[in-house]
N, C-alpha and C. Protein backbone atom coordinates (compact mmCIF):
# COMPACT_ATOMS: atom_id res chain seq x y z
N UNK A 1 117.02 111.27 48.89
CA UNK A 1 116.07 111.39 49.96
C UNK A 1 116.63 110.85 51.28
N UNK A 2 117.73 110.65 51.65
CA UNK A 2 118.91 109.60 52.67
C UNK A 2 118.45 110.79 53.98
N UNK A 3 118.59 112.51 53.43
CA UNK A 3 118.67 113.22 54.25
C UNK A 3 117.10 113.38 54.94
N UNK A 4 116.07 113.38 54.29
CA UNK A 4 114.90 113.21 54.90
C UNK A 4 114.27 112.30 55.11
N UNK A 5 114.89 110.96 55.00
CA UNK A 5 114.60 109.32 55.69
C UNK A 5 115.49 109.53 56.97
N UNK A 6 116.26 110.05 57.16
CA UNK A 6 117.38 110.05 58.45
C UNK A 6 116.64 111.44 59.31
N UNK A 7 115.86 112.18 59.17
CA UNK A 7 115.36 113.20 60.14
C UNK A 7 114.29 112.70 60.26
N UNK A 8 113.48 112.46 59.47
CA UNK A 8 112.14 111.33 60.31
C UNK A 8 112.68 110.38 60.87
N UNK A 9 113.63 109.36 60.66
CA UNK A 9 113.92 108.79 61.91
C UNK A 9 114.37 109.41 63.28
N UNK A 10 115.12 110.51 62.87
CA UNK A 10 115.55 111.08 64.22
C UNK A 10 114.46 111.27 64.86
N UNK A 11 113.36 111.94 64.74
CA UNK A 11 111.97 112.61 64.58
C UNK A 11 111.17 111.25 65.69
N UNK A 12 111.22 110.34 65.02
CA UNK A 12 110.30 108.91 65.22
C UNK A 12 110.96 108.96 66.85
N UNK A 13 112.50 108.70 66.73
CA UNK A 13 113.50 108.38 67.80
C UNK A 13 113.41 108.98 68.87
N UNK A 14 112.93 110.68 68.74
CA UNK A 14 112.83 111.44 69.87
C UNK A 14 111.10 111.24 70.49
N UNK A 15 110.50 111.17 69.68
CA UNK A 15 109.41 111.03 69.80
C UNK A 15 109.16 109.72 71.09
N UNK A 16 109.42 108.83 70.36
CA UNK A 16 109.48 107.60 71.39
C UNK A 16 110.25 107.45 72.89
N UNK A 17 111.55 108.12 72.26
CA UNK A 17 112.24 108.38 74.12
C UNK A 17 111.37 109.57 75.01
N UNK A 18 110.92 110.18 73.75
CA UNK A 18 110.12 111.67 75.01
C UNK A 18 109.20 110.94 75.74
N UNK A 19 108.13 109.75 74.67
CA UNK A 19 107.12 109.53 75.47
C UNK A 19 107.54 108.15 76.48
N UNK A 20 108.85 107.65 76.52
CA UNK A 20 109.38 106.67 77.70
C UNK A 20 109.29 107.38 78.88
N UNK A 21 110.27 108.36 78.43
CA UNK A 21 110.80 109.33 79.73
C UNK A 21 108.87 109.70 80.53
N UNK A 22 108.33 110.29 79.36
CA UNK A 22 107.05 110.40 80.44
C UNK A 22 106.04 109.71 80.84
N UNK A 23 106.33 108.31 80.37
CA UNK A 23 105.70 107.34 81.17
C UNK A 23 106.28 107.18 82.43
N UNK A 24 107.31 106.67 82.18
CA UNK A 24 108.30 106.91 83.63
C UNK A 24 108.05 107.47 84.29
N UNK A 25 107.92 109.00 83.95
CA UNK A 25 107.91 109.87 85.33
C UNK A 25 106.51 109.83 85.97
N UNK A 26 105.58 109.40 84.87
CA UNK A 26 104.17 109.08 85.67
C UNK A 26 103.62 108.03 86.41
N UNK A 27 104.79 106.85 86.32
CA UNK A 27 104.92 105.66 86.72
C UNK A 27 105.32 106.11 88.53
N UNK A 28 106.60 106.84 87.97
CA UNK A 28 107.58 107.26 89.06
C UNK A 28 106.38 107.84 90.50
N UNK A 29 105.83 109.06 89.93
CA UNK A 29 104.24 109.53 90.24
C UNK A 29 103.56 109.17 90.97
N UNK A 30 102.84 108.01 89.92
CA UNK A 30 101.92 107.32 90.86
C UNK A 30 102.38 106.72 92.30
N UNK A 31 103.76 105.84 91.51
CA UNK A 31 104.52 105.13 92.94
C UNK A 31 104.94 106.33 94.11
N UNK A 32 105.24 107.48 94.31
CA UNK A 32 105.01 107.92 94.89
C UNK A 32 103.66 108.44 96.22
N UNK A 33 102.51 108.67 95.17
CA UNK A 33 101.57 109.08 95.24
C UNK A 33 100.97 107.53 96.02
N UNK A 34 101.10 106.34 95.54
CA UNK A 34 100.94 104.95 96.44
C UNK A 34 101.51 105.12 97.86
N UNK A 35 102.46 105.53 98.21
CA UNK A 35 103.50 105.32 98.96
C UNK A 35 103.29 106.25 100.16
N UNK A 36 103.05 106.98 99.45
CA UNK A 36 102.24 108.48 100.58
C UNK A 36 100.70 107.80 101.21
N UNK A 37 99.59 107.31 100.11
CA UNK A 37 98.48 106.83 100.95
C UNK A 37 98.67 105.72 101.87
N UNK A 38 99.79 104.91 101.48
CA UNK A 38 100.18 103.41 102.82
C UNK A 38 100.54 104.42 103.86
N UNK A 39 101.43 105.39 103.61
CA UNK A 39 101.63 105.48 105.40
C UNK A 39 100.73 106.19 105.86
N UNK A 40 100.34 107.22 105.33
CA UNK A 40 98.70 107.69 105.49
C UNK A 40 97.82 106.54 106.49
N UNK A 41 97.50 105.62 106.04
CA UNK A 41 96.39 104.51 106.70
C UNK A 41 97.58 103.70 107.64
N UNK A 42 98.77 103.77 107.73
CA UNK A 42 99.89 103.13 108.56
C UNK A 42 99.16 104.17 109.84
N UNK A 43 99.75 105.36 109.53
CA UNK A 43 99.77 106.61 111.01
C UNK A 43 97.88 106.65 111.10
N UNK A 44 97.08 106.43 110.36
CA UNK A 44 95.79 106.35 111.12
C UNK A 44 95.69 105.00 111.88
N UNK A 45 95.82 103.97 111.09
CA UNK A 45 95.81 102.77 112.15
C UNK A 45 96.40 102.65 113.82
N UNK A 46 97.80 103.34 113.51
CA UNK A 46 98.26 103.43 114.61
C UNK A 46 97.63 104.01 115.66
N UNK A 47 97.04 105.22 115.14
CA UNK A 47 96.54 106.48 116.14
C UNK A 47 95.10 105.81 116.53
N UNK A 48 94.39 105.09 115.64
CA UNK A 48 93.27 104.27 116.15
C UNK A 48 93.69 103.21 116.97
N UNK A 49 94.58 102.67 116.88
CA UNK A 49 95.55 101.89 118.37
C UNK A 49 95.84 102.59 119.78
N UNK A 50 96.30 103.75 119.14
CA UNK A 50 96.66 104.04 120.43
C UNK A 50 95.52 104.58 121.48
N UNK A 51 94.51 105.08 120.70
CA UNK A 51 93.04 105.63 121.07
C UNK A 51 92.50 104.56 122.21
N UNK A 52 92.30 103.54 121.14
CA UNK A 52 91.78 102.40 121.59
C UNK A 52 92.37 102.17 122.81
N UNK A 53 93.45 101.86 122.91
CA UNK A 53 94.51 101.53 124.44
C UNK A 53 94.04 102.13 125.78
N UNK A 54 93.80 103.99 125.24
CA UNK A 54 94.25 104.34 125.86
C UNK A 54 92.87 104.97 126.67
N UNK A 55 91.92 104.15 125.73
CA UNK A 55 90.22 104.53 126.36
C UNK A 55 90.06 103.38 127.14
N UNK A 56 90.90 102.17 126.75
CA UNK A 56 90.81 100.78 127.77
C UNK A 56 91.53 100.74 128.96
N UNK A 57 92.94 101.51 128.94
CA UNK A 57 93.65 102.13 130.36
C UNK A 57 92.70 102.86 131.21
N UNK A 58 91.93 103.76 130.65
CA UNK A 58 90.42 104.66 131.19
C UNK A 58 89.94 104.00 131.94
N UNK A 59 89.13 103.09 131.07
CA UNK A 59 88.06 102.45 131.58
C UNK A 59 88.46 101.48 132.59
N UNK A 60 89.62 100.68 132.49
CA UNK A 60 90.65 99.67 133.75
C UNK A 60 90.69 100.66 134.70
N UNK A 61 91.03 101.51 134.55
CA UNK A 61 91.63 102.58 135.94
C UNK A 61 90.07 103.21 136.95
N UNK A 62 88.70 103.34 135.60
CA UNK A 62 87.84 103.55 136.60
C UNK A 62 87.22 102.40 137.30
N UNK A 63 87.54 101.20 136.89
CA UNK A 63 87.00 100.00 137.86
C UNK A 63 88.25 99.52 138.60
N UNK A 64 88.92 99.66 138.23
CA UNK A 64 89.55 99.71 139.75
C UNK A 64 89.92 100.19 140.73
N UNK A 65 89.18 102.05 140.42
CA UNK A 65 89.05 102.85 141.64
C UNK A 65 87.82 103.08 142.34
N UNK A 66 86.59 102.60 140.76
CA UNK A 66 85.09 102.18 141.91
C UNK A 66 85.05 100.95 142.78
């Protein structure tokens, strides 16, 4: 039975690296998928900065031409 104790292990062996590999890549995934929403709220923050600035340059420029 050496020959079918040694293919269920192979069996077991692949089994376990298949499901590493696709944890990984869903790991890999998510960290991606993280990485994309930070700069996401990075480039809105900013653009709500620059908004902000640039409605307060506005508003400076009309009191100091009334």
């Amino acid at each position: 039975m050496g020959i079918l104790d040694d293919a269920k292990d192979l069996a077991d062996s692949a089994g376990r690296h298949i499901s590493e590999k696709a944890k990984d890549l869903r790991e890999q995934a998510s960290d991606a998928l993280d990485g994309a929403k930070a700069d996401a709220k990075v480039a809105k923050a900013e653009a709500e900065r620059d908004s902000t600035e640039a409605k307060n340059e506005a508003r400076k420029a009309m009191r100091d031409a009334g």
